[in-house]
Protein backbone atom coordinates (compact mmCIF):
# COMPACT_ATOMS: atom_id res chain seq x y z
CA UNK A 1 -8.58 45.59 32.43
CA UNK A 2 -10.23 42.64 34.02
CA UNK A 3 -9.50 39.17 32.36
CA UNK A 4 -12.82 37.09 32.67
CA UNK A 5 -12.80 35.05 29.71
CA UNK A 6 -14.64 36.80 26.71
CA UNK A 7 -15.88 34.20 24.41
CA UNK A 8 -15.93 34.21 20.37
CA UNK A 9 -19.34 32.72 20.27
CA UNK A 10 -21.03 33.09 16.70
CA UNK A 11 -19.41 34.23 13.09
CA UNK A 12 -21.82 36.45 12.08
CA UNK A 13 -19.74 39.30 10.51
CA UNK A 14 -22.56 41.66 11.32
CA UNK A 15 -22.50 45.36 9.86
CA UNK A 16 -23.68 46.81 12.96
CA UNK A 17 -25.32 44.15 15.31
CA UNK A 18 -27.20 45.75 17.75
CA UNK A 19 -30.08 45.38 20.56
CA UNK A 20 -29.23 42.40 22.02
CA UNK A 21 -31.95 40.79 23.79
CA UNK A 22 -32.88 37.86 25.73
CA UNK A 23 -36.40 35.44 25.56
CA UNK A 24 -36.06 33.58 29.09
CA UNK A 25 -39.63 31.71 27.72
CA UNK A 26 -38.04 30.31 24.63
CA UNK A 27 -34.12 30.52 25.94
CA UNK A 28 -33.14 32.75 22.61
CA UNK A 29 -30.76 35.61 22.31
CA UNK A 30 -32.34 38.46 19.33
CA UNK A 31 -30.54 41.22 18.11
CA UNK A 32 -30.32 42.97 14.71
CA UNK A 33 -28.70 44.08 12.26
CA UNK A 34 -29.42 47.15 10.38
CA UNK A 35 -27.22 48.99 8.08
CA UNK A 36 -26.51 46.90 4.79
CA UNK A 37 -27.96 44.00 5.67
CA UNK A 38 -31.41 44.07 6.97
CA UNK A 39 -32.01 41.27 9.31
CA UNK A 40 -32.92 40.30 12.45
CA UNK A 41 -31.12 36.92 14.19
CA UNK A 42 -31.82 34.42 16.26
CA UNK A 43 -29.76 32.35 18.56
CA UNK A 44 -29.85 29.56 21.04
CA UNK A 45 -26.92 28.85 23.50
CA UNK A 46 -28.38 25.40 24.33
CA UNK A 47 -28.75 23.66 20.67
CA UNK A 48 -26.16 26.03 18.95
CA UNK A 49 -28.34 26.74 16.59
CA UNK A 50 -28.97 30.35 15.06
CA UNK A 51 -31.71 32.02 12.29
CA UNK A 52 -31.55 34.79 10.22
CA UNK A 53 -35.01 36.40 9.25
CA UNK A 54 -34.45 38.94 6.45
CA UNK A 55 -37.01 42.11 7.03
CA UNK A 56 -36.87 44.04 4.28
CA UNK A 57 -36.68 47.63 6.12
CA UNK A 58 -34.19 48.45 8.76
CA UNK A 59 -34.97 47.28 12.18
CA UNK A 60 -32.96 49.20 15.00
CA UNK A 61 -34.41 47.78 17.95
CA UNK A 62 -36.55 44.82 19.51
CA UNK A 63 -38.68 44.06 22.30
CA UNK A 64 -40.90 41.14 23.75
CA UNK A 65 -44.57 41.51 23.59
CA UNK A 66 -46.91 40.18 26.15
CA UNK A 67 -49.10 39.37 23.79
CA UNK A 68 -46.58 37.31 21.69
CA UNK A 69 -43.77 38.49 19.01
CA UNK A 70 -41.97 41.73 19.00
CA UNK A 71 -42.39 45.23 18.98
CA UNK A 72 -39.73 46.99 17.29
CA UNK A 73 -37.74 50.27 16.22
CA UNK A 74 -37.74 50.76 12.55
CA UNK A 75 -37.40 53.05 9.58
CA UNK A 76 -41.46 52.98 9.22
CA UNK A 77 -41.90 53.41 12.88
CA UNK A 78 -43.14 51.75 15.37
CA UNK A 79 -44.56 48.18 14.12
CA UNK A 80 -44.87 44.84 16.05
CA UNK A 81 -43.17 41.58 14.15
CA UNK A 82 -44.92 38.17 14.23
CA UNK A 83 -42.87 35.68 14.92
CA UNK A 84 -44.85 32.95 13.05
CA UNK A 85 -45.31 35.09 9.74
CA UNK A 86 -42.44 37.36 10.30
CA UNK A 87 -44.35 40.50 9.02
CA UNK A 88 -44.51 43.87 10.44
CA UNK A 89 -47.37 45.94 11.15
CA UNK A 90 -47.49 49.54 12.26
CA UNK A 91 -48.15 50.71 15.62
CA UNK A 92 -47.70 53.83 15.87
CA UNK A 93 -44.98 56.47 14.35
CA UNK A 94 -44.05 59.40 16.65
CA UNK A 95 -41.72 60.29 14.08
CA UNK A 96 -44.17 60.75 11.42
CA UNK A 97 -43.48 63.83 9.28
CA UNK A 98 -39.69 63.65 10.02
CA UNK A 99 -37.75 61.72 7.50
CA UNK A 100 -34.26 63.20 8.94
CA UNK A 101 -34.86 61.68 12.50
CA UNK A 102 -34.90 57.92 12.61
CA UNK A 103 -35.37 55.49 15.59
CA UNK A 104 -32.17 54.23 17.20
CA UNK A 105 -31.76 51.88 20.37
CA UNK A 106 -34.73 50.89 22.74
CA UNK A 107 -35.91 49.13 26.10
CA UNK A 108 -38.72 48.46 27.50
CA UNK A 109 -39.40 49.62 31.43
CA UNK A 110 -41.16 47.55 34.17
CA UNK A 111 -44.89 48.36 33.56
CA UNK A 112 -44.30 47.43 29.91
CA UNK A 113 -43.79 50.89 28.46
CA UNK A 114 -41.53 51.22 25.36
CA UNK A 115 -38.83 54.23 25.38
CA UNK A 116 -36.99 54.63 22.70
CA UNK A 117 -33.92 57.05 21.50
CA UNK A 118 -33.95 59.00 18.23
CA UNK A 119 -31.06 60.64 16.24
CA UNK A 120 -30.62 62.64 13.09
CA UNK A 121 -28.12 60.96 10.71
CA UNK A 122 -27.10 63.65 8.75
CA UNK A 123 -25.77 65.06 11.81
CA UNK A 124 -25.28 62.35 14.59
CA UNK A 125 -23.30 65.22 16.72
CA UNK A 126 -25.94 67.90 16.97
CA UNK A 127 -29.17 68.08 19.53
CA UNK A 128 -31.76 66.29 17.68
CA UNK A 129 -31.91 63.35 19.37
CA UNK A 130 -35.35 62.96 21.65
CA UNK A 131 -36.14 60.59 23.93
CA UNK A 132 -39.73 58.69 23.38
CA UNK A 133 -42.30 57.11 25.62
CA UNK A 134 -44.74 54.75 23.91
CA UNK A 135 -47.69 53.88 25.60
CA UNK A 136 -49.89 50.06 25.10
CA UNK A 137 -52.56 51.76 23.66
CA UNK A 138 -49.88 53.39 20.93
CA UNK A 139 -49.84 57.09 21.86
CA UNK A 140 -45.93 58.50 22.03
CA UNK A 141 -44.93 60.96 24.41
CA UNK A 142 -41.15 63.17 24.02
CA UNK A 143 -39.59 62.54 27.50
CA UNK A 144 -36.34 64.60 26.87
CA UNK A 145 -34.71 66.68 24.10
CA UNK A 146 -31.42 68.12 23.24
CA UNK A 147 -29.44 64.57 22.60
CA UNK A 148 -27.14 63.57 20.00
CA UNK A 149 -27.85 59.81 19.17
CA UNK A 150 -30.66 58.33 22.08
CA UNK A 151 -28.54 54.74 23.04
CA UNK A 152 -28.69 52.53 24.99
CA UNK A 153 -30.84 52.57 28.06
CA UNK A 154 -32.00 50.75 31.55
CA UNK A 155 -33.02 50.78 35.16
CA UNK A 156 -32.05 50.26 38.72
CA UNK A 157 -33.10 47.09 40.18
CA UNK A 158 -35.88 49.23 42.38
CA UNK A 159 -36.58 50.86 39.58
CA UNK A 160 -35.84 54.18 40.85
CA UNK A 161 -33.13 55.47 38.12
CA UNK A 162 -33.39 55.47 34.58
CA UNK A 163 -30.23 55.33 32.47
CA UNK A 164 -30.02 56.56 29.18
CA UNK A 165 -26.83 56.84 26.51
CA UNK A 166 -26.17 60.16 24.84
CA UNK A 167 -23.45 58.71 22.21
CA UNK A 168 -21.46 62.07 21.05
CA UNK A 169 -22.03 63.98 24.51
CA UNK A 170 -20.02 60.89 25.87
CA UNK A 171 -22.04 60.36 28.99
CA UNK A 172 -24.47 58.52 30.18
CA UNK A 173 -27.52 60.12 32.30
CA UNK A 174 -29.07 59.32 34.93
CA UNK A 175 -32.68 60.48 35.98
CA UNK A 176 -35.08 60.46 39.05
CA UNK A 177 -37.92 57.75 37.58
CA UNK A 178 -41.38 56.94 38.65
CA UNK A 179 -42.18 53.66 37.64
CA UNK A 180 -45.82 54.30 38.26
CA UNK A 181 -46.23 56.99 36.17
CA UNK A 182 -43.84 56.20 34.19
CA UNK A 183 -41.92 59.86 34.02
CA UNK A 184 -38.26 60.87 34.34
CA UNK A 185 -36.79 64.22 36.24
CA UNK A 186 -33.33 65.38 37.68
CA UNK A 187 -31.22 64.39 34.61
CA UNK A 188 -27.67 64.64 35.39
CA UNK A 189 -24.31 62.95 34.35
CA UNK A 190 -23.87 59.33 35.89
CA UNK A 191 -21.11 58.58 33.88
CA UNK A 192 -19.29 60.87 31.36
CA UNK A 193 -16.27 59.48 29.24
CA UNK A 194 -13.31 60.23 27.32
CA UNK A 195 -13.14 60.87 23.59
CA UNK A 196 -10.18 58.90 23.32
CA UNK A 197 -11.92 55.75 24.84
CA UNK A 198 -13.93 55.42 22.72
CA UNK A 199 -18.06 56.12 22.12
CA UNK A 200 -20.66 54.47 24.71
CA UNK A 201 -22.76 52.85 23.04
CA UNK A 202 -25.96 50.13 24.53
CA UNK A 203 -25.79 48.85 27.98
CA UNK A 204 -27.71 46.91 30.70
CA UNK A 205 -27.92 46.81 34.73
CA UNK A 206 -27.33 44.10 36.38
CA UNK A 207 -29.03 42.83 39.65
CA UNK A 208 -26.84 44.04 41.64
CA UNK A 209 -27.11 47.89 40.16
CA UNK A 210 -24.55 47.98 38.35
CA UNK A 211 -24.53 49.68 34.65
CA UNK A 212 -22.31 47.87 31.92
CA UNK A 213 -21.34 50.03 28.99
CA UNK A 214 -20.20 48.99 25.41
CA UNK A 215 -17.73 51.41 23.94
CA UNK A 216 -17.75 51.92 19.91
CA UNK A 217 -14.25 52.07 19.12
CA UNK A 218 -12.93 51.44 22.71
CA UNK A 219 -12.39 47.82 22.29
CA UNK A 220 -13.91 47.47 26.27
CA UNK A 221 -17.60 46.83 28.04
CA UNK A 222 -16.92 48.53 31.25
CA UNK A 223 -18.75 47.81 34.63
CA UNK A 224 -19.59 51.01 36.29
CA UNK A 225 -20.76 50.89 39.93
CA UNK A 226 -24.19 52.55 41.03
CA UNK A 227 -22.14 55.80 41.90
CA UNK A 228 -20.49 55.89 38.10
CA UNK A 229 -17.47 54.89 39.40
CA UNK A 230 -15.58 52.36 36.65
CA UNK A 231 -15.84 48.58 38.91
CA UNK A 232 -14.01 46.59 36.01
CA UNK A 233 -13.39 47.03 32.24
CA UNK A 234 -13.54 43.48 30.27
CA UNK A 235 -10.95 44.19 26.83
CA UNK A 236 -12.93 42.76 23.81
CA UNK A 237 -10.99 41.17 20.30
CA UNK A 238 -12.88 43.41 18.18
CA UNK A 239 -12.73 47.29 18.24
CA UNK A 240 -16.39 48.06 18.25
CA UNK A 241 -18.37 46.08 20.45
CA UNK A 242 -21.85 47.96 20.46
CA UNK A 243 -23.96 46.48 22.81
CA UNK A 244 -24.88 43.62 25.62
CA UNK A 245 -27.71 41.82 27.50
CA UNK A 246 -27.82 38.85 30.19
CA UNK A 247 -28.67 35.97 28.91
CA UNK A 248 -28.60 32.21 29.45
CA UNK A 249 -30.62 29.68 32.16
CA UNK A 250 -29.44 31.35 34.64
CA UNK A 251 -29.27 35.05 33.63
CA UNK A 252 -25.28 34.81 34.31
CA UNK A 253 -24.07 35.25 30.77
CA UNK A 254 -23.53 38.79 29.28
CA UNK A 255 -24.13 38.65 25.73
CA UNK A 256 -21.89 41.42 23.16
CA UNK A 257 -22.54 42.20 20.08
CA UNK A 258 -20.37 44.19 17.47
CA UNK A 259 -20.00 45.70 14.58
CA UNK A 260 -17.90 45.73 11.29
CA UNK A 261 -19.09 49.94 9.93
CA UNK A 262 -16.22 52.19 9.55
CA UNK A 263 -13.12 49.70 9.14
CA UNK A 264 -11.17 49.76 6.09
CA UNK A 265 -10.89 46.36 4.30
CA UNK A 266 -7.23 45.91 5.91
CA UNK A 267 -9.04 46.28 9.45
CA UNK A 268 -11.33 43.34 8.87
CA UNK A 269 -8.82 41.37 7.81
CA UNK A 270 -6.68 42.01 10.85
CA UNK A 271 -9.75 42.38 13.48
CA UNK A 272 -11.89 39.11 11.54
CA UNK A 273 -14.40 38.65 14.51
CA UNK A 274 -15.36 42.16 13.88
CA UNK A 275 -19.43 42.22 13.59
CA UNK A 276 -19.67 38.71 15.71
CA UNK A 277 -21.30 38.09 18.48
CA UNK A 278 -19.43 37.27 21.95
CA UNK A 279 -19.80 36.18 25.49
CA UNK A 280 -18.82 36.82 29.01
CA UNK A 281 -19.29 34.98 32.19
CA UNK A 282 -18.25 37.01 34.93
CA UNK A 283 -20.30 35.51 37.52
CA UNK A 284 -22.86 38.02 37.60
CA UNK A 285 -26.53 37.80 36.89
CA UNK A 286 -28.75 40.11 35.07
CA UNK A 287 -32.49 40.90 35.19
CA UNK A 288 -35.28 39.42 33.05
CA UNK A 289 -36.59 41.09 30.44
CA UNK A 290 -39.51 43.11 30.70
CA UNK A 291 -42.10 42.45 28.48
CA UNK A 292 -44.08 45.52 25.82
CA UNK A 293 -47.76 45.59 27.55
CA UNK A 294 -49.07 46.27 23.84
């Protein structure tokens, strides 16, 4: 395991924080946290100073919107979140009619198209989890099927590969992608991992192509190089780091968050910084965030 330092950065104790994402215009870190607690949080490396906003329905997932605020994952669909009132409204719902399929973990791709991954909680392990497209103009489009939790997800620097999370199948695929028309083909297996290490849960790509990983349960974020070859693994403090974005003025700091779900009260005792959120400078920088063209 590599030994940058990993920083405790915020006590947060979150359930399940999750979708991590950067604001380069305001200098903010957003993620969420969705399971208990419904709430999405704010933070800024430069003042120290963080915000809870309390949302009333689960929110699973975030984006930046061109046009100002958020679009977001949630249990009502697909809704956009004002940042100055901090209310939802719909967008669209591509899950409409399903009430055993929810949203899960999303990203946005670099013609501002939302894709988002779906799984069926009463059975995270079996096939159906989809993969979505959403469109500006709010129309959804399945891009693949037969997944068992849709995680975390990303692209190449030349936008030529797509990478997309399929939690219980322990990989993580890669596809051919057309940035112009926005499609996916060619899915195979850019990384696939073992049981025993743990579950892969979100990632990001740096700018130099490579794909870091956070593994549920595996106590690691691992660095895999653009051939799915493991480049470094960074050991967290907690056991379930979930997910990471770059972050900070210069795009050099990987941001982690975790989660708390699943330990016994003895295990958040002895693993306290369980659910907080964390930080890594390993010298690296990461790309901006694309914005949601809606």
């Amino acid at each position: 395991m590599a030994r940058a330092e990993v920083e405790h950065v915020l006590e947060v104790h979150n359930v399940i924080g999750e979708g991590p994402i950067w604001n380069s215009q305001e200098g903010n870190l957003y993620w969420v946290d969705f399971i208990e607690r419904h709430q999405i949080l704010q933070f800024s490396p430069r003042t120290r100073r963080m915000e809870i906003f309390e949302t009333g329905i689960p929110v699973m997932a975030l984006a930046i919107r061109k046009a100002g605020g958020f679009i977001a994952a949630t249990s009502k669909g697909i809704c956009t979140w004002d940042t100055q009132s901090k209310e939802f409204a719909p967008f669209c719902d591509p899950l409409a009619g399903r009430p055993s399929i929810r949203l899960n973990d999303a990203a946005v791709d670099s013609k501002g198209r939302f894709w988002v991954g779906t799984v069926n909680d009463a059975n995270q392990k079996g096939p159906d989890g989809e993969l979505f497209r959403i469109q500006a103009d709010g129309s959804s489009q399945v891009m693949d099927k037969n997944i068992t939790v849709g995680n975390g997800m990303g692209w190449s620097p030349d936008r030529k590969i797509m990478y997309f999370t399929d939690t219980f199948r322990y990989a993580v695929y890669a596809y051919d992608y057309d940035a112009e028309a926005g499609t996916i083909k060619n899915r195979r297996t850019f990384v696939e991992t073992s049981p025993d290490g743990g579950l892969p849960d979100g990632l990001t790509v740096d700018s130099e192509g490579f794909v870091w990983s956070a593994f549920w349960g595996g106590w690691k974020v691992v660095r895999y190089n653009p051939e799915g070859k493991v480049d470094r693994e960074f050991r967290m403090p907690v056991p379930n780091p979930t997910s990471c974005t770059f972050g900070g003025a210069k795009l050099d700091e990987l941001y982690i968050t975790s989660a708390s779900l699943g330990l016994s009260v003895e295990e958040k005792k002895q693993h306290i910084q369980s659910g907080d959120l964390f930080c890594l400078k390993a010298g690296i920088k990461g790309i901006d965030e694309p914005r949601f063209a809606g």
